[in-house]
C-alpha atoms as a PDB file:
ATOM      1  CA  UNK A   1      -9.854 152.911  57.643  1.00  0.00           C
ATOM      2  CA  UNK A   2      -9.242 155.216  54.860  1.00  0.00           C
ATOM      3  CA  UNK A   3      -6.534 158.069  55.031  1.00  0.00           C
ATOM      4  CA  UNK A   4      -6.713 161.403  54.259  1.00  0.00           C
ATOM      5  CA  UNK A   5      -5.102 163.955  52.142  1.00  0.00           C
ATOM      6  CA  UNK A   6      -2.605 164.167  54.621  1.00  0.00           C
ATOM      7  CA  UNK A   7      -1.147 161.091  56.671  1.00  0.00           C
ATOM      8  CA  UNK A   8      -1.992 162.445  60.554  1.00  0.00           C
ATOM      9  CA  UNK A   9      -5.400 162.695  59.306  1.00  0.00           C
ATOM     10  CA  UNK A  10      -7.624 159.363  59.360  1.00  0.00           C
ATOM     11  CA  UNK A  11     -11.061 158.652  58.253  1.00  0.00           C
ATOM     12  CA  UNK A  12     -13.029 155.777  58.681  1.00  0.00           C
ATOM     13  CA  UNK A  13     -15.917 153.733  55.955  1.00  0.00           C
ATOM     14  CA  UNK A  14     -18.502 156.579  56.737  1.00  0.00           C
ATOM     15  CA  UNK A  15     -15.325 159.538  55.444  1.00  0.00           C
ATOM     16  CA  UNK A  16     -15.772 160.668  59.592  1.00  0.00           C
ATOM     17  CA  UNK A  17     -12.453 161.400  60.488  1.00  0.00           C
ATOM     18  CA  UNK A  18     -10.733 159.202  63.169  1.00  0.00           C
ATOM     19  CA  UNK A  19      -9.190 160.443  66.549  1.00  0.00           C
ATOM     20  CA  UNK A  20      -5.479 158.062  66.297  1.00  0.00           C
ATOM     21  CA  UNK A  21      -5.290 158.850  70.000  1.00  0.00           C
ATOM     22  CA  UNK A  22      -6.703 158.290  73.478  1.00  0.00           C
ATOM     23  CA  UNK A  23      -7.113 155.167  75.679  1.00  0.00           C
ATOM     24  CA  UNK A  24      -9.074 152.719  73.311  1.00  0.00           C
ATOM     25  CA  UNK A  25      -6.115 153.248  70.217  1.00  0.00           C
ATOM     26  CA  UNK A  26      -2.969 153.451  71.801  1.00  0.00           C
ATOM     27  CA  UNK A  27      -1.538 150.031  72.433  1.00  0.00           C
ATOM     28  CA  UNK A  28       1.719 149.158  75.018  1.00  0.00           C
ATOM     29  CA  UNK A  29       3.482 146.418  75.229  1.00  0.00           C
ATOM     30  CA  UNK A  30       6.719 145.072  77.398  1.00  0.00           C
ATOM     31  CA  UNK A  31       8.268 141.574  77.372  1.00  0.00           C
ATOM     32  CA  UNK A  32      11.252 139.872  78.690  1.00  0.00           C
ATOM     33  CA  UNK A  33      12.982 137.145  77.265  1.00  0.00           C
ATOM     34  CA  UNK A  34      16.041 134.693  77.898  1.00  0.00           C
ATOM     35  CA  UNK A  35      17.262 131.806  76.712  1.00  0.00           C
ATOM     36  CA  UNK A  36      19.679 129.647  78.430  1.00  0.00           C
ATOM     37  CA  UNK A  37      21.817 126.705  76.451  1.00  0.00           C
ATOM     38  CA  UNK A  38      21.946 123.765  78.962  1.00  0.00           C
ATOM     39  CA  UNK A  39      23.521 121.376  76.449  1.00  0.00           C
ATOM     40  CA  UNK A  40      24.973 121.762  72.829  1.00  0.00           C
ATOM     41  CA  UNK A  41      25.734 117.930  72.346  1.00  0.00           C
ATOM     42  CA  UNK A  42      30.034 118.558  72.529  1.00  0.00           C
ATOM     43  CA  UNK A  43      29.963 121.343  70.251  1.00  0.00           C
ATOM     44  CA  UNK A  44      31.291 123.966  72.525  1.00  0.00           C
ATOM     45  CA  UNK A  45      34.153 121.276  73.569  1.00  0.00           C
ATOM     46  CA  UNK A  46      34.791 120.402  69.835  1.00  0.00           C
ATOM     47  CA  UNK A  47      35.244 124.054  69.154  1.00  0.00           C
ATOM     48  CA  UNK A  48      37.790 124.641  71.619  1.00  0.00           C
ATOM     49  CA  UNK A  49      39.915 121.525  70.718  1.00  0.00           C
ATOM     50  CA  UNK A  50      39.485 123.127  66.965  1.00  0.00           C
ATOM     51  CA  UNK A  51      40.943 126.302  68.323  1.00  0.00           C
ATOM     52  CA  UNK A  52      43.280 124.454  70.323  1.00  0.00           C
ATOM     53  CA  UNK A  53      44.514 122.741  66.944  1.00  0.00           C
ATOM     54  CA  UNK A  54      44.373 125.316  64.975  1.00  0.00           C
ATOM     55  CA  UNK A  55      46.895 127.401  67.536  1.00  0.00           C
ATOM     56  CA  UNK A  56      49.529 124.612  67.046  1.00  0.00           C
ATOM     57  CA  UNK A  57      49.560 124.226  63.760  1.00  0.00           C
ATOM     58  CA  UNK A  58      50.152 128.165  63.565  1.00  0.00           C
ATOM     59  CA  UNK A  59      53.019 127.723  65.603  1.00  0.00           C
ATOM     60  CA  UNK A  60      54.264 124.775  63.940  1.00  0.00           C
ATOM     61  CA  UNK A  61      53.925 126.619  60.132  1.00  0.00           C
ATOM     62  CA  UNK A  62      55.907 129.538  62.197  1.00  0.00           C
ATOM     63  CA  UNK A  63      58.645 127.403  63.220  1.00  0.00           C
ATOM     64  CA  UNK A  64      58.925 125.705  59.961  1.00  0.00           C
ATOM     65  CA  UNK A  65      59.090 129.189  57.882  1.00  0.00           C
ATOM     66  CA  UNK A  66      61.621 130.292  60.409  1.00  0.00           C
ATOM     67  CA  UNK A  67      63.507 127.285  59.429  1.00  0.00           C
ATOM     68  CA  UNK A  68      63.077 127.902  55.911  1.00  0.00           C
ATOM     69  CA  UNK A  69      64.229 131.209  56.303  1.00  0.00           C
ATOM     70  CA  UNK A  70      67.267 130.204  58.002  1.00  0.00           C
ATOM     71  CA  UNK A  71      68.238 127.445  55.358  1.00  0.00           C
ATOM     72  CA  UNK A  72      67.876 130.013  52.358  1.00  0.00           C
ATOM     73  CA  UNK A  73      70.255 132.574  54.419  1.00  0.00           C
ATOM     74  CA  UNK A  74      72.604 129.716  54.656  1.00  0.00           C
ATOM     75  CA  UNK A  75      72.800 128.567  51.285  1.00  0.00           C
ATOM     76  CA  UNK A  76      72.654 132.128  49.884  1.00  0.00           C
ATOM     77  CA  UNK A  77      75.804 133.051  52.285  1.00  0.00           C
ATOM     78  CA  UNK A  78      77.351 129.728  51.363  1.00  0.00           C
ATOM     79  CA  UNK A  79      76.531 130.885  47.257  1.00  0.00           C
ATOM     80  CA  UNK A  80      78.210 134.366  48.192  1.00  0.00           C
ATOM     81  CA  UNK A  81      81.407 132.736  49.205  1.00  0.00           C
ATOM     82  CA  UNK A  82      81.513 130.379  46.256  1.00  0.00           C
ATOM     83  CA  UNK A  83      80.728 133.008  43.601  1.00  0.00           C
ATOM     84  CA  UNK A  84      83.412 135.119  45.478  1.00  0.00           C
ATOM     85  CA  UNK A  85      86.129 132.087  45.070  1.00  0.00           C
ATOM     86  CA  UNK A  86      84.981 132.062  41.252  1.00  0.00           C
ATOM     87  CA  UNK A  87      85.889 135.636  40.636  1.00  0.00           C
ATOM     88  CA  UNK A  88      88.917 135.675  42.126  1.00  0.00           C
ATOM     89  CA  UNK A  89      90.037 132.148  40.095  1.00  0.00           C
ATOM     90  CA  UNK A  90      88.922 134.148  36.724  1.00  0.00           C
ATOM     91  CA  UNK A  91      90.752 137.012  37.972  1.00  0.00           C
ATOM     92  CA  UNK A  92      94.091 134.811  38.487  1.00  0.00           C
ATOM     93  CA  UNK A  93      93.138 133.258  34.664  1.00  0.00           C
ATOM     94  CA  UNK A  94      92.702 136.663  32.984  1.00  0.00           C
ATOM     95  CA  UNK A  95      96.117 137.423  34.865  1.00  0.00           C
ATOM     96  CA  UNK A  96      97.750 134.289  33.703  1.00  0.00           C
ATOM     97  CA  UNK A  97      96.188 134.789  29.883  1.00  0.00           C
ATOM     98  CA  UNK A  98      97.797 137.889  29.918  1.00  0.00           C
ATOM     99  CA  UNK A  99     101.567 136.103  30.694  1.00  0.00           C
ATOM    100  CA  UNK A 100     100.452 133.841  27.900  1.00  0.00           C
ATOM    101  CA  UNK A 101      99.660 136.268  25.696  1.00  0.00           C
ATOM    102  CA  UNK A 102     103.230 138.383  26.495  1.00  0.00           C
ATOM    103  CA  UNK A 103     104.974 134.795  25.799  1.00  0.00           C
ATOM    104  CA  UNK A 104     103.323 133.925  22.563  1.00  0.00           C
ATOM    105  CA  UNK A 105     103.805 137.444  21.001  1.00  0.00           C
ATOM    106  CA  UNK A 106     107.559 137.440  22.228  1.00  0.00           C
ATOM    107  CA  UNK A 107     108.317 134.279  20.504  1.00  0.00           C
ATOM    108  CA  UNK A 108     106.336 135.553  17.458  1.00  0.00           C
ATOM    109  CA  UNK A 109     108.842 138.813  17.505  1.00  0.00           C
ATOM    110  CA  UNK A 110     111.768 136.217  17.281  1.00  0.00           C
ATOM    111  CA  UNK A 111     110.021 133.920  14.683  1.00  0.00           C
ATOM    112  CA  UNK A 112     109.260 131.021  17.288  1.00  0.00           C
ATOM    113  CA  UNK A 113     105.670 131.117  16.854  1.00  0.00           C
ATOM    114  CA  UNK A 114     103.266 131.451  14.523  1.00  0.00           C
ATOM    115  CA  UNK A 115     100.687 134.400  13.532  1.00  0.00           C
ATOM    116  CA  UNK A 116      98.243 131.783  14.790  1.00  0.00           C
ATOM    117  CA  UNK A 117      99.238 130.968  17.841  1.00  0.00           C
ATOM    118  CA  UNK A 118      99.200 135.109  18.519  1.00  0.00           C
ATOM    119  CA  UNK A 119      95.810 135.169  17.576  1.00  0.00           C
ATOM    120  CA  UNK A 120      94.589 131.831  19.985  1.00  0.00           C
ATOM    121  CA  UNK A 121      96.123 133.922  22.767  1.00  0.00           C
ATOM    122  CA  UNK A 122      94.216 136.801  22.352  1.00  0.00           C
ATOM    123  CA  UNK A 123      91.304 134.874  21.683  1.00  0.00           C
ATOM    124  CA  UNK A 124      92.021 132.963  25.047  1.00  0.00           C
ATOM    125  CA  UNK A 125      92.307 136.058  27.023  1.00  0.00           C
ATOM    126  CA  UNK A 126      88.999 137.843  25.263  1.00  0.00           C
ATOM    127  CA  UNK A 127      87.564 134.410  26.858  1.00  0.00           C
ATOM    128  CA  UNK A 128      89.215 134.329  29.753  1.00  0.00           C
ATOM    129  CA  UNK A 129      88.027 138.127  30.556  1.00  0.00           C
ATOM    130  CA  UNK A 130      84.524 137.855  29.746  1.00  0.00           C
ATOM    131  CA  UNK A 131      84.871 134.341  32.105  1.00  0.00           C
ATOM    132  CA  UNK A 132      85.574 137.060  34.246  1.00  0.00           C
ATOM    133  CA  UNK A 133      82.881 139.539  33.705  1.00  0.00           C
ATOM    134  CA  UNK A 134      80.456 136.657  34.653  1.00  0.00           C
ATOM    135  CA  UNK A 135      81.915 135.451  37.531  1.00  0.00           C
ATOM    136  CA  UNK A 136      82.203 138.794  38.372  1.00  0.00           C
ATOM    137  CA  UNK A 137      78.344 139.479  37.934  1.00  0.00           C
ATOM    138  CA  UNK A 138      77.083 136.279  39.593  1.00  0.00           C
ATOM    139  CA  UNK A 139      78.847 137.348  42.550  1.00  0.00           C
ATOM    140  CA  UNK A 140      77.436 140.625  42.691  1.00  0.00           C
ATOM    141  CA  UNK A 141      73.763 138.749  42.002  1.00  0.00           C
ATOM    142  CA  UNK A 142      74.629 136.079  45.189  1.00  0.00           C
ATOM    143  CA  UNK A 143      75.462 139.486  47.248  1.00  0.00           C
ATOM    144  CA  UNK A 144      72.297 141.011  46.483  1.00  0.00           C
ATOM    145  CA  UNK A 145      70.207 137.451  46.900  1.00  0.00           C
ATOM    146  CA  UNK A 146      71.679 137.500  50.240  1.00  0.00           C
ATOM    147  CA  UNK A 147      71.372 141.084  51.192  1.00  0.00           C
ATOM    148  CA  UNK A 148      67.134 140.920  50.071  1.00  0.00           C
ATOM    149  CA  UNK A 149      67.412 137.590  52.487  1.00  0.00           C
ATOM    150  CA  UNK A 150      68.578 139.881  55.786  1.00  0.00           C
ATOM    151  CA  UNK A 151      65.847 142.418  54.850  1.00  0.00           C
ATOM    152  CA  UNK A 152      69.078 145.144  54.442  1.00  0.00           C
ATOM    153  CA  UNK A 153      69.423 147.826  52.146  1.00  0.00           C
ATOM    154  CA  UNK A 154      70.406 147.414  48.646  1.00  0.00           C
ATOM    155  CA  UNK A 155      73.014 149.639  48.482  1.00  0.00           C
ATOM    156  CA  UNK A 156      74.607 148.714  52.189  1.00  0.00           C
ATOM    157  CA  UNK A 157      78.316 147.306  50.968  1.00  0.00           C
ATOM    158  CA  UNK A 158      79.438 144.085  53.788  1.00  0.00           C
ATOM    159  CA  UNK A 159      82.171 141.969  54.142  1.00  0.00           C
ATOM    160  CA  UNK A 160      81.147 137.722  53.952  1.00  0.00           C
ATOM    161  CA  UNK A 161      83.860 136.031  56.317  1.00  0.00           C
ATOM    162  CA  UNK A 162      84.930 133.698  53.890  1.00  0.00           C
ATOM    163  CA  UNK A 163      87.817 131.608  55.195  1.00  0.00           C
ATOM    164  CA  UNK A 164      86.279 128.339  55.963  1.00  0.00           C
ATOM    165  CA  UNK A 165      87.721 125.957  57.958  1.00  0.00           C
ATOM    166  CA  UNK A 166      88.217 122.558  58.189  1.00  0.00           C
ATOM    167  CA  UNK A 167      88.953 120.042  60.745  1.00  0.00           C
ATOM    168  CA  UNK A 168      90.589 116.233  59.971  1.00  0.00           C
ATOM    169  CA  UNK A 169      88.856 114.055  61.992  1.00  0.00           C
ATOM    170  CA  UNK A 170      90.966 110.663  63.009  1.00  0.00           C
ATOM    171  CA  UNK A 171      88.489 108.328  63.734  1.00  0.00           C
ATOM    172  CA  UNK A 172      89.248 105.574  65.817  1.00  0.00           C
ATOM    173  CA  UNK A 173      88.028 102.072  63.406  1.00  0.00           C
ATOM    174  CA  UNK A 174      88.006  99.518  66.077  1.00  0.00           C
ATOM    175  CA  UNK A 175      85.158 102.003  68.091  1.00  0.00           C
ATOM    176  CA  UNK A 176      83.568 102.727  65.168  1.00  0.00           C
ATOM    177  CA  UNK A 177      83.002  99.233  63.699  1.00  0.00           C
ATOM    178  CA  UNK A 178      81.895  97.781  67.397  1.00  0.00           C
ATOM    179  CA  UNK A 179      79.621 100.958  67.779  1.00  0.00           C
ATOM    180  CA  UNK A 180      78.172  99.695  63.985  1.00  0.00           C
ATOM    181  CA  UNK A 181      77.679  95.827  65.011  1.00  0.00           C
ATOM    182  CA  UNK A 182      76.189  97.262  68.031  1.00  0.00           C
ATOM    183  CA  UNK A 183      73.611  99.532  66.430  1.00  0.00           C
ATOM    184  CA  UNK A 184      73.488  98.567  62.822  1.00  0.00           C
ATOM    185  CA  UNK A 185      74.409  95.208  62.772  1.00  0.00           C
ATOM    186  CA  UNK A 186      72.911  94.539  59.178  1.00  0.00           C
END
């Protein structure tokens, strides 16, 4: 069959043109179909212990981040309170570098001391200060480690309990040794 000039029009070999509708050229059709898996060989059952796997090990990675979480809170908190101890042992050197200083220059008024020793002095406590400066910054850096860590704001200003205390333990040797041979015999 050979079309026309326009598409709805249809012509056959001869150029007659062809009727596209009526009982002998439409066509109907209607099917059903189903399929039904009766056996997949396991795969179903190896997907589900997959899934099954799969869900512990996400809880397992969640537990361990937690845990790594926790541990870098703890050693940043533990880094606050050393960096805080540092400061305040520069502060107490700058202080005492200052004495020294005083000392040296009033036994250089009475002729005790040299020009010299003046000069180590203030060279001392220039050290001694920017000692300070540091300490001063790395605790401020330790502060803001930690404070990124508990997800607060930057510019929130807390106190880190920092009085740690410690307990002497007086352990009892005879127990311990016959709780060793007992256990740990090698």
């Amino acid at each position: 069959a050979y079309s026309g000039p326009t598409s709805s029009i249809y012509t056959d070999a001869q150029g007659r043109p062809i009727q596209q509708s009526g009982f002998d050229y439409e066509n109907y059709s209607f099917g059903v179909s189903s399929s039904m898996l009766l056996f997949d060989w396991g795969a179903s059952v190896k997907s589900l212990q997959s899934a099954k796997r799969s869900s512990e090990a996400a809880t397992y990675d969640l537990q361990y981040q937690k845990d790594v979480v926790t541990a870098q809170v703890i050693r940043a908190y533990y880094d606050v309170v050393r960096k805080e101890n540092m400061r305040k042992v520069q502060e107490e050197a700058v202080a005492a570098a200052e004495r020294n200083l005083g000392q040296v220059e009033a036994f250089f008024k009475i002729g005790s001391n040299t020009r010299a020793d003046v000069l180590q002095a203030k060279v001392r406590l220039g050290n001694t200060r920017l000692a300070s400066i540091t300490a001063k910054n790395n605790e401020e850096l330790a502060r803001a480690t930690l404070t990124s860590l508990l997800n607060l704001p930057m510019d929130e200003v807390f106190d880190v309990e920092s009085s740690l205390v410690t307990e002497d333990i007086a352990p009892d040797l005879e127990k311990e040794v016959e709780y060793m041979l007992a256990h740990r015999a090698d």
